[in-house]
PDB file of N, CA and C in Angstrom:
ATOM      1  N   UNK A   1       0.822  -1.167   0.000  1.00  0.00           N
ATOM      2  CA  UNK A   1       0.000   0.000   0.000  1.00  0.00           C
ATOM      3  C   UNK A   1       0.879   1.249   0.000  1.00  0.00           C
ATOM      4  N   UNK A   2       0.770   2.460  -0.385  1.00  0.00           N
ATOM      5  CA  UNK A   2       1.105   3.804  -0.434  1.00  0.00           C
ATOM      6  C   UNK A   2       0.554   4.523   0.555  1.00  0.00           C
ATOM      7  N   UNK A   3       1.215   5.579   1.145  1.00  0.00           N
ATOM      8  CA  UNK A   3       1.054   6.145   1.707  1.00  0.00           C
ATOM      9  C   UNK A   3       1.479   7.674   1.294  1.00  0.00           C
ATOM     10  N   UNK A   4       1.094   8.892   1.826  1.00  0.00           N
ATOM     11  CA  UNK A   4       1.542  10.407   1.758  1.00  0.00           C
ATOM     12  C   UNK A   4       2.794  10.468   2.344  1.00  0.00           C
ATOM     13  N   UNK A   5       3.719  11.038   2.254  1.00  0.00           N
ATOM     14  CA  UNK A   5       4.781  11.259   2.996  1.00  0.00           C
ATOM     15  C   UNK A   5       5.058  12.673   2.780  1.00  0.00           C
ATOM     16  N   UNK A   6       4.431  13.120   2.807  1.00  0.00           N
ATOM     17  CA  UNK A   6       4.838  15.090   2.573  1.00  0.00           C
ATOM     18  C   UNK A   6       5.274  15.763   1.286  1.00  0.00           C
ATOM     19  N   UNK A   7       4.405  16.623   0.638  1.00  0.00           N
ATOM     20  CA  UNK A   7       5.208  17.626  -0.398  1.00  0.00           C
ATOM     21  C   UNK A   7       4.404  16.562  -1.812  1.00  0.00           C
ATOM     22  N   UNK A   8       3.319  15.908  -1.342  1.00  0.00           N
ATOM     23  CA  UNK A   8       2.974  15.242  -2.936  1.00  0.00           C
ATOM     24  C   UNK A   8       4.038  14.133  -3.526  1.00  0.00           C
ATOM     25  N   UNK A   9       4.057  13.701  -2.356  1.00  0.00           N
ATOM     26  CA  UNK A   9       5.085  12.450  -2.432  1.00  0.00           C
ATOM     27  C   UNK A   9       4.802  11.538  -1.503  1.00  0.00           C
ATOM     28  N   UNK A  10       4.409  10.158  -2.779  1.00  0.00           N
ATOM     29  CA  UNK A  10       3.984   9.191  -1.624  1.00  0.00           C
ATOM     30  C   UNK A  10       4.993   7.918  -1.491  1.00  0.00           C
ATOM     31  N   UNK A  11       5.395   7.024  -0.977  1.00  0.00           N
ATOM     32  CA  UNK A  11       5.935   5.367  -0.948  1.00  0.00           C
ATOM     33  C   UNK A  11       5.486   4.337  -0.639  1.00  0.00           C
ATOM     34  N   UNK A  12       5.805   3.584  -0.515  1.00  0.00           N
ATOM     35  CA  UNK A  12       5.036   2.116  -0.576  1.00  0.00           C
ATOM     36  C   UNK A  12       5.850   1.520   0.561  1.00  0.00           C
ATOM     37  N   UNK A  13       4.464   1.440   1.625  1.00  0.00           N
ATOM     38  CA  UNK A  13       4.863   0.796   2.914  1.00  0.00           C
ATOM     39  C   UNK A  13       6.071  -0.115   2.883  1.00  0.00           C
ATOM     40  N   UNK A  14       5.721  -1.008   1.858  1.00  0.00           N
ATOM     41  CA  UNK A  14       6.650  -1.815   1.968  1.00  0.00           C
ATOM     42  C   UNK A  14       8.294  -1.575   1.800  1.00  0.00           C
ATOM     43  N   UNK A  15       8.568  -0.427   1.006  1.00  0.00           N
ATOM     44  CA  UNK A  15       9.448  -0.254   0.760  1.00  0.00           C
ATOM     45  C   UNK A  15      10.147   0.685   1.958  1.00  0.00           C
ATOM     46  N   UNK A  16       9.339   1.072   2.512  1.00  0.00           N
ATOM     47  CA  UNK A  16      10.185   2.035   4.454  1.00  0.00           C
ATOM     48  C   UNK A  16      10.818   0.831   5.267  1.00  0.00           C
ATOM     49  N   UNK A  17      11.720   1.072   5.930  1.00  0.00           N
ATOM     50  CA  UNK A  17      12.812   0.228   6.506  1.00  0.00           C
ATOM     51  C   UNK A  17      12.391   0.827   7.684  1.00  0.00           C
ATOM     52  N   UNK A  18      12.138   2.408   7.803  1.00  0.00           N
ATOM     53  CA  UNK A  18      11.999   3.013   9.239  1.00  0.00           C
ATOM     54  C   UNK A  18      11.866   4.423   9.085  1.00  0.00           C
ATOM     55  N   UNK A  19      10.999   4.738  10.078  1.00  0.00           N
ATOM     56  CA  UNK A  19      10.389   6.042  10.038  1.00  0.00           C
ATOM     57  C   UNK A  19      10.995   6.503  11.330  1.00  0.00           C
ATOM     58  N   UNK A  20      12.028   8.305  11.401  1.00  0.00           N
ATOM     59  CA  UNK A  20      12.591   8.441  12.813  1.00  0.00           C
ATOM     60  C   UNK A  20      12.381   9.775  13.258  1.00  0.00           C
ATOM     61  N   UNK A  21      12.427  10.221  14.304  1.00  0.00           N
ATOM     62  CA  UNK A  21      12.582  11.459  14.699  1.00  0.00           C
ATOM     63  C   UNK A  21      13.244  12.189  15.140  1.00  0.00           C
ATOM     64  N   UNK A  22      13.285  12.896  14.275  1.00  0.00           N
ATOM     65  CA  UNK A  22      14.778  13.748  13.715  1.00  0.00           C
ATOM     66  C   UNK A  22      15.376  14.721  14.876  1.00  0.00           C
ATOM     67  N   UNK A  23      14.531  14.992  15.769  1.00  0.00           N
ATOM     68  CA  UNK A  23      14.966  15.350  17.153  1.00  0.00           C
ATOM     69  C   UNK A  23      15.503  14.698  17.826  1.00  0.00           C
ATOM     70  N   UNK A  24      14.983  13.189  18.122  1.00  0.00           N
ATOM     71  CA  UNK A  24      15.916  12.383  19.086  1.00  0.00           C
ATOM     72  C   UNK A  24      17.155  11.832  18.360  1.00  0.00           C
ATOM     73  N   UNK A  25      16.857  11.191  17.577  1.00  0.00           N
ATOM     74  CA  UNK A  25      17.963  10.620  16.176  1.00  0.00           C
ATOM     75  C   UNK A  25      19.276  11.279  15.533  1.00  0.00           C
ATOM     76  N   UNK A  26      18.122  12.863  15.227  1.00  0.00           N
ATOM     77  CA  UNK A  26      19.567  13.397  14.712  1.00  0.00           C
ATOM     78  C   UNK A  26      21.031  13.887  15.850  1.00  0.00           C
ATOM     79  N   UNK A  27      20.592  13.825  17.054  1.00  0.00           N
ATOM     80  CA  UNK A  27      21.174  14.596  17.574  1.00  0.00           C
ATOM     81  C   UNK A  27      22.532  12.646  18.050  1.00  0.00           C
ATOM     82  N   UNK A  28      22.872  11.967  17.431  1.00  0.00           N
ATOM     83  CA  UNK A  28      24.061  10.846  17.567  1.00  0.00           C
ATOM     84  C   UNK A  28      24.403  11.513  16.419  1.00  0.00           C
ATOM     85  N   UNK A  29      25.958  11.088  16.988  1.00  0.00           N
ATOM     86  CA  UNK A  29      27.084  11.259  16.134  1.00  0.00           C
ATOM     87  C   UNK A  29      26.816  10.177  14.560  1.00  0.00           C
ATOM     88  N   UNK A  30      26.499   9.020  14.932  1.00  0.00           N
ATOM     89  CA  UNK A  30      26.242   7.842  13.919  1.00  0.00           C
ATOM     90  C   UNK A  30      25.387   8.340  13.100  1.00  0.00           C
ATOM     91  N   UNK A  31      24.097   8.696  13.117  1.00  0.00           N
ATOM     92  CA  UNK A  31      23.343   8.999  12.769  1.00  0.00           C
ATOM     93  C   UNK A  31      23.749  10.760  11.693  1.00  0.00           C
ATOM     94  N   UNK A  32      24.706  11.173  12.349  1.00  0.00           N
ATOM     95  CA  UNK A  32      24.858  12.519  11.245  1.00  0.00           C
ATOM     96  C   UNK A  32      26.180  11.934  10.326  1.00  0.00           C
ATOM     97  N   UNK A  33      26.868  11.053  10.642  1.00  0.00           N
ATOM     98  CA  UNK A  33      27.674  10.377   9.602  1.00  0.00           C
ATOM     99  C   UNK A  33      27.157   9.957   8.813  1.00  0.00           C
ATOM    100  N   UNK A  34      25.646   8.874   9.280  1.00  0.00           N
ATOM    101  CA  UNK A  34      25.020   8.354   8.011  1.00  0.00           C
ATOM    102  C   UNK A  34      24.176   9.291   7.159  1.00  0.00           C
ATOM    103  N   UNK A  35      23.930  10.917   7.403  1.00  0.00           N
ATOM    104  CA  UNK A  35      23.652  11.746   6.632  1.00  0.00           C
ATOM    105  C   UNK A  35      24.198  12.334   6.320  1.00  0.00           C
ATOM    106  N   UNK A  36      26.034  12.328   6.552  1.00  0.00           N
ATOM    107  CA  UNK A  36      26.509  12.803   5.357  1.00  0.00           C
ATOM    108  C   UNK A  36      27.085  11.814   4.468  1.00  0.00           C
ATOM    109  N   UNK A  37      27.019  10.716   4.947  1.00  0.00           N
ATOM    110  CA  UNK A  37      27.410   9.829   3.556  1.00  0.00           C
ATOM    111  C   UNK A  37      26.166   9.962   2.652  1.00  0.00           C
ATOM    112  N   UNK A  38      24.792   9.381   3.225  1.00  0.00           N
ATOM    113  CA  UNK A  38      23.765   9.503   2.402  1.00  0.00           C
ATOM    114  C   UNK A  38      24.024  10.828   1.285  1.00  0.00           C
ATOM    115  N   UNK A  39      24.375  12.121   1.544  1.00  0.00           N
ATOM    116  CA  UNK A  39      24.513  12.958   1.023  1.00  0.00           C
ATOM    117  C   UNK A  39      25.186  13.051   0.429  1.00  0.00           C
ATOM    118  N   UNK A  40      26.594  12.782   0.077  1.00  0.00           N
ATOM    119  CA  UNK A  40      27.434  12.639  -0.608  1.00  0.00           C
ATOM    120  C   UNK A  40      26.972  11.569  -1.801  1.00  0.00           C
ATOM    121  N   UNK A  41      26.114  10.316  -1.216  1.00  0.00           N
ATOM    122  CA  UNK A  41      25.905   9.462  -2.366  1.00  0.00           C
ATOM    123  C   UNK A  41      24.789   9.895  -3.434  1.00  0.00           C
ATOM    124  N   UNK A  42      23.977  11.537  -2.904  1.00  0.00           N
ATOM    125  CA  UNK A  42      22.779  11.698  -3.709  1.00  0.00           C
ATOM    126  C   UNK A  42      21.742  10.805  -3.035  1.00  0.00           C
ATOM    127  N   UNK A  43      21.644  10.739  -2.311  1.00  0.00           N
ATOM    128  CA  UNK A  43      20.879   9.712  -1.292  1.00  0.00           C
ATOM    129  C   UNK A  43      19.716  10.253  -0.067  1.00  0.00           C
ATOM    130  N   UNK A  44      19.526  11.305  -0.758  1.00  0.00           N
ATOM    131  CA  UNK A  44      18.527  12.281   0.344  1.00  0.00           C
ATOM    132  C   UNK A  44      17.617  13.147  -0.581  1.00  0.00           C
ATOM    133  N   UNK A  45      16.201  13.053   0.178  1.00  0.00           N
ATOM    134  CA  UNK A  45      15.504  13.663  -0.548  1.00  0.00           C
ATOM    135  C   UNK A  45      15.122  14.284   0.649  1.00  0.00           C
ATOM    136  N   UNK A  46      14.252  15.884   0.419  1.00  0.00           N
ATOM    137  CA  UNK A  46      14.289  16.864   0.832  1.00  0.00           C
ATOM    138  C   UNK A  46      12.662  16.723   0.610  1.00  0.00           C
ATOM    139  N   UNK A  47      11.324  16.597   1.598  1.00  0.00           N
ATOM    140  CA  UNK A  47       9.833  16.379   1.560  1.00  0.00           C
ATOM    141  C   UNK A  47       9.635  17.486   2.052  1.00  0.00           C
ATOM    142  N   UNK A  48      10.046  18.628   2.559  1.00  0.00           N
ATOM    143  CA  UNK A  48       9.580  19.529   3.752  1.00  0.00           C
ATOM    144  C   UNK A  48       9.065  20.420   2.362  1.00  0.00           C
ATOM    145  N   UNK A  49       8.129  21.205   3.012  1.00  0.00           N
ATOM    146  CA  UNK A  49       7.643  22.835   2.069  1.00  0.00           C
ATOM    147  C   UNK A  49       8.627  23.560   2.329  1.00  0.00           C
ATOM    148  N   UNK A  50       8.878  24.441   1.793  1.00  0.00           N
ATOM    149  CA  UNK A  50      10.007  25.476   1.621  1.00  0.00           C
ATOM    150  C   UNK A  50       9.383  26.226   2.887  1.00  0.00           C
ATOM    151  N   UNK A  51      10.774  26.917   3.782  1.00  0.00           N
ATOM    152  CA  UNK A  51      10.192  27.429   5.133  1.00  0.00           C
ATOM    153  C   UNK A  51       9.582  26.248   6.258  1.00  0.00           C
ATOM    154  N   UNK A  52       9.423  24.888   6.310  1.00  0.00           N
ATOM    155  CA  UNK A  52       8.773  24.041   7.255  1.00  0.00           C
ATOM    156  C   UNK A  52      10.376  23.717   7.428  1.00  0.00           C
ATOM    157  N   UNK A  53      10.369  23.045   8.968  1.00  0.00           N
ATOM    158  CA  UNK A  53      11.260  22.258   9.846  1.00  0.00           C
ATOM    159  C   UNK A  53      10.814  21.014   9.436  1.00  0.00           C
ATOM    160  N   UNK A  54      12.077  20.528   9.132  1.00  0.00           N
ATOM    161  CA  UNK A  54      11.866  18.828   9.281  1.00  0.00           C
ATOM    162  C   UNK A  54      11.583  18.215  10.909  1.00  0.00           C
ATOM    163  N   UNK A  55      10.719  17.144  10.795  1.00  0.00           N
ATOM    164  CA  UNK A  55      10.365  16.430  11.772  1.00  0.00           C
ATOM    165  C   UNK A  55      10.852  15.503  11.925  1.00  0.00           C
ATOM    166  N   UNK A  56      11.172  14.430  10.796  1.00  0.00           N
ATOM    167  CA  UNK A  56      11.324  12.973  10.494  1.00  0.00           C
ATOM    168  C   UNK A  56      11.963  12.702   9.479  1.00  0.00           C
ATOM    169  N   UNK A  57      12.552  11.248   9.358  1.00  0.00           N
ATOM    170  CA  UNK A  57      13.501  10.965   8.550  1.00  0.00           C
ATOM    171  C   UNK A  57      12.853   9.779   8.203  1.00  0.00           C
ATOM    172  N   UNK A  58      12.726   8.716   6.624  1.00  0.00           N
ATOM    173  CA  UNK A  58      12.153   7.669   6.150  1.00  0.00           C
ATOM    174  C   UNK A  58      13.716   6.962   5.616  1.00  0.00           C
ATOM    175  N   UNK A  59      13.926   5.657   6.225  1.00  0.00           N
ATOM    176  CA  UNK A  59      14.580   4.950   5.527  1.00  0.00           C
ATOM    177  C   UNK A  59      14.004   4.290   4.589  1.00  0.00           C
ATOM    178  N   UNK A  60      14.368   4.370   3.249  1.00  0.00           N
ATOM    179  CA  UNK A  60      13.798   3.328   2.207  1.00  0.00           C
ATOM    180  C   UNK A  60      14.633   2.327   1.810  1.00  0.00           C
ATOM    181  N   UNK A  61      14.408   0.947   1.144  1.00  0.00           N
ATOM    182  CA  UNK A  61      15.363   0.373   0.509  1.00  0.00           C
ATOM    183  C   UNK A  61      15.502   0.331  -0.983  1.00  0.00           C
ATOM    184  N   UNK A  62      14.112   0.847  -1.622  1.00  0.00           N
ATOM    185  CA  UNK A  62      13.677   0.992  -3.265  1.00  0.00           C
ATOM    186  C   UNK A  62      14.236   2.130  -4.040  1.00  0.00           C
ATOM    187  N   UNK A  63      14.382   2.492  -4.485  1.00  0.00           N
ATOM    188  CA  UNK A  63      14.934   1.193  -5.306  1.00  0.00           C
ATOM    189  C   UNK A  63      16.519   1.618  -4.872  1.00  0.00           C
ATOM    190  N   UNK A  64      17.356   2.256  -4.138  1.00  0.00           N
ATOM    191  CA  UNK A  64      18.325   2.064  -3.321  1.00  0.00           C
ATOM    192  C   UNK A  64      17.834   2.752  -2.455  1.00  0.00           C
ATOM    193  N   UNK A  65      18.727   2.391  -1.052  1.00  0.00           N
ATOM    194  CA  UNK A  65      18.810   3.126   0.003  1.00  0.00           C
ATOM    195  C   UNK A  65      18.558   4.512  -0.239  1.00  0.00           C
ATOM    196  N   UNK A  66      17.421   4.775   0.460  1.00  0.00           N
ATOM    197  CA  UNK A  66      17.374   6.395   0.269  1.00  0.00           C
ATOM    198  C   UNK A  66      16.550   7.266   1.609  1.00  0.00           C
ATOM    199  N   UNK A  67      17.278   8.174   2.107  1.00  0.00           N
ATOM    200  CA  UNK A  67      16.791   9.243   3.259  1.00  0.00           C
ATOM    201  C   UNK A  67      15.807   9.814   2.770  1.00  0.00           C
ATOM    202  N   UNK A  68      14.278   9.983   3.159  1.00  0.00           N
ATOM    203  CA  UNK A  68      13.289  11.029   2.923  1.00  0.00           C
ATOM    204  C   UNK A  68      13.130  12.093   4.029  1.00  0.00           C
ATOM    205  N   UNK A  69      13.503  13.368   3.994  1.00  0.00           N
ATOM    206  CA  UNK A  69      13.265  14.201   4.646  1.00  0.00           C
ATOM    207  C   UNK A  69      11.648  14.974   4.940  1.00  0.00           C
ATOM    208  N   UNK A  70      10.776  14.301   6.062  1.00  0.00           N
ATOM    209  CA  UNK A  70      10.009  15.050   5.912  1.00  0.00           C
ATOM    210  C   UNK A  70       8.913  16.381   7.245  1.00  0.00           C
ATOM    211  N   UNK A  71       8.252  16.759   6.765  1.00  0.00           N
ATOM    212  CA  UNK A  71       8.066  18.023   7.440  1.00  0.00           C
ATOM    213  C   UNK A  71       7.400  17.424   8.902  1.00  0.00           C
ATOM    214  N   UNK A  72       6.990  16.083   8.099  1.00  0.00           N
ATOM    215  CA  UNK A  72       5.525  15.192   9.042  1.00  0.00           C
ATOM    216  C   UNK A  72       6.242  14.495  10.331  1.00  0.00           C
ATOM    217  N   UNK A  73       5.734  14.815  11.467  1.00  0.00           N
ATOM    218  CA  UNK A  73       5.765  14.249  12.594  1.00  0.00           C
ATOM    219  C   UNK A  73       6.256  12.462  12.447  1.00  0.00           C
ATOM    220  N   UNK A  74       6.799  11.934  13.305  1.00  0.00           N
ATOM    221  CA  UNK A  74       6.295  10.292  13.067  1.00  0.00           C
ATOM    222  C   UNK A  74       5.305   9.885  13.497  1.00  0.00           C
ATOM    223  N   UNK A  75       5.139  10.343  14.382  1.00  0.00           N
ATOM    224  CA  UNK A  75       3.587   9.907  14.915  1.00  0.00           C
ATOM    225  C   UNK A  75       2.349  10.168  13.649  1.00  0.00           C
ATOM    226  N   UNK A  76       2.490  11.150  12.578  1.00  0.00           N
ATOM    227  CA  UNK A  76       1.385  11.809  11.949  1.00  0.00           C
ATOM    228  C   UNK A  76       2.022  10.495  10.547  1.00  0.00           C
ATOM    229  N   UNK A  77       3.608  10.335  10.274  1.00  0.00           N
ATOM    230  CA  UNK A  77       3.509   9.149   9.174  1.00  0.00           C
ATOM    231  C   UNK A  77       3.493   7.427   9.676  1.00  0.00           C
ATOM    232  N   UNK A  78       3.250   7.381  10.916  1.00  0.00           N
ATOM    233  CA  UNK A  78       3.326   5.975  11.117  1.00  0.00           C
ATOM    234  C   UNK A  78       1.356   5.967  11.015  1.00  0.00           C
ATOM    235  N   UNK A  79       0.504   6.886  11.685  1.00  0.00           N
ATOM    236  CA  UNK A  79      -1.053   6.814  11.285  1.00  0.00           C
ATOM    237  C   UNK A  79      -1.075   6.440   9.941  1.00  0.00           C
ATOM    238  N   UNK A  80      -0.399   7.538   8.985  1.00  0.00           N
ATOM    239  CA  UNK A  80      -1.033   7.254   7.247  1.00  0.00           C
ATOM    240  C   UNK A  80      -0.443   6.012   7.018  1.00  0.00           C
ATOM    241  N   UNK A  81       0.555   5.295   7.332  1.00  0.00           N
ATOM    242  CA  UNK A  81       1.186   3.697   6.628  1.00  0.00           C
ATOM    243  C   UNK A  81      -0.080   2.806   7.268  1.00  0.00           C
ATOM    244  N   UNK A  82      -0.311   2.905   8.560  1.00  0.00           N
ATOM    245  CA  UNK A  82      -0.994   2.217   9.099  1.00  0.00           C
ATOM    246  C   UNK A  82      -2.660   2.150   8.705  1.00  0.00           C
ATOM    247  N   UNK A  83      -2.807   3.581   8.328  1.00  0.00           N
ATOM    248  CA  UNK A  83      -4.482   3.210   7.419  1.00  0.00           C
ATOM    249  C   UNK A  83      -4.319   2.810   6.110  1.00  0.00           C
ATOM    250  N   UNK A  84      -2.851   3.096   5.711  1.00  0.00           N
ATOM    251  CA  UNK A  84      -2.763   2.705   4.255  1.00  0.00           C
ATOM    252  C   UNK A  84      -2.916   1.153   4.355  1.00  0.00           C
ATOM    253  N   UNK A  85      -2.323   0.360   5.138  1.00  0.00           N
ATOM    254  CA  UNK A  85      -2.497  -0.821   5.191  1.00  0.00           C
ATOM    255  C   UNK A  85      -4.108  -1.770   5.532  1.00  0.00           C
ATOM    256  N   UNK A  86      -4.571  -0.261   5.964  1.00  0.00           N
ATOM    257  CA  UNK A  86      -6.590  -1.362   6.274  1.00  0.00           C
ATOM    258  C   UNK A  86      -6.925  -1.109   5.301  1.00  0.00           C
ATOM    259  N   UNK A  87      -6.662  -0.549   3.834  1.00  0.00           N
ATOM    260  CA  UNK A  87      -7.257  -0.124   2.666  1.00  0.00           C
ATOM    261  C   UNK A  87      -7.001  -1.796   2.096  1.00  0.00           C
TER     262      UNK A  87
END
């Protein structure tokens, strides 16, 4: 199933590895290494509206590893995967 993930961009449940929050998460050292490698590889996408704070971070594995940056709470993208899945 698909879901919204911010900015008119949706993914396919299946393909999220993990949905995080970029407040507790970003603030490890590990965790900002693996966003600047991601970055360096072209490996980050940017979901927020121009002017919004990111909230959350989407690991994908489709079709490579890829960071989704988005504006949405986790709490507000783990609801939409989760109704996407009673559809």
């Amino acid at each position: 199933m698909y879901f919204h993930a911010g900015q008119d961009f949706v993914l396919n449940t299946r393909d999220v590895i993990g949905v995080f929050d970029l407040d507790t998460a970003g603030a490890s050292r590990r965790t900002e290494e693996y966003f600047r490698s991601a970055e360096d590889n072209g490996a980050v996408v940017d979901l927020c509206a121009p002017g919004s704070l990111p909230k959350s971070f989407l690991v994908t594995d489709f079709p490579d590893e890829t960071i989704y940056i988005s504006q949405l709470s986790p709490v507000a993208l783990k609801k939409r995967a989760e109704k996407a899945e009673l559809k």
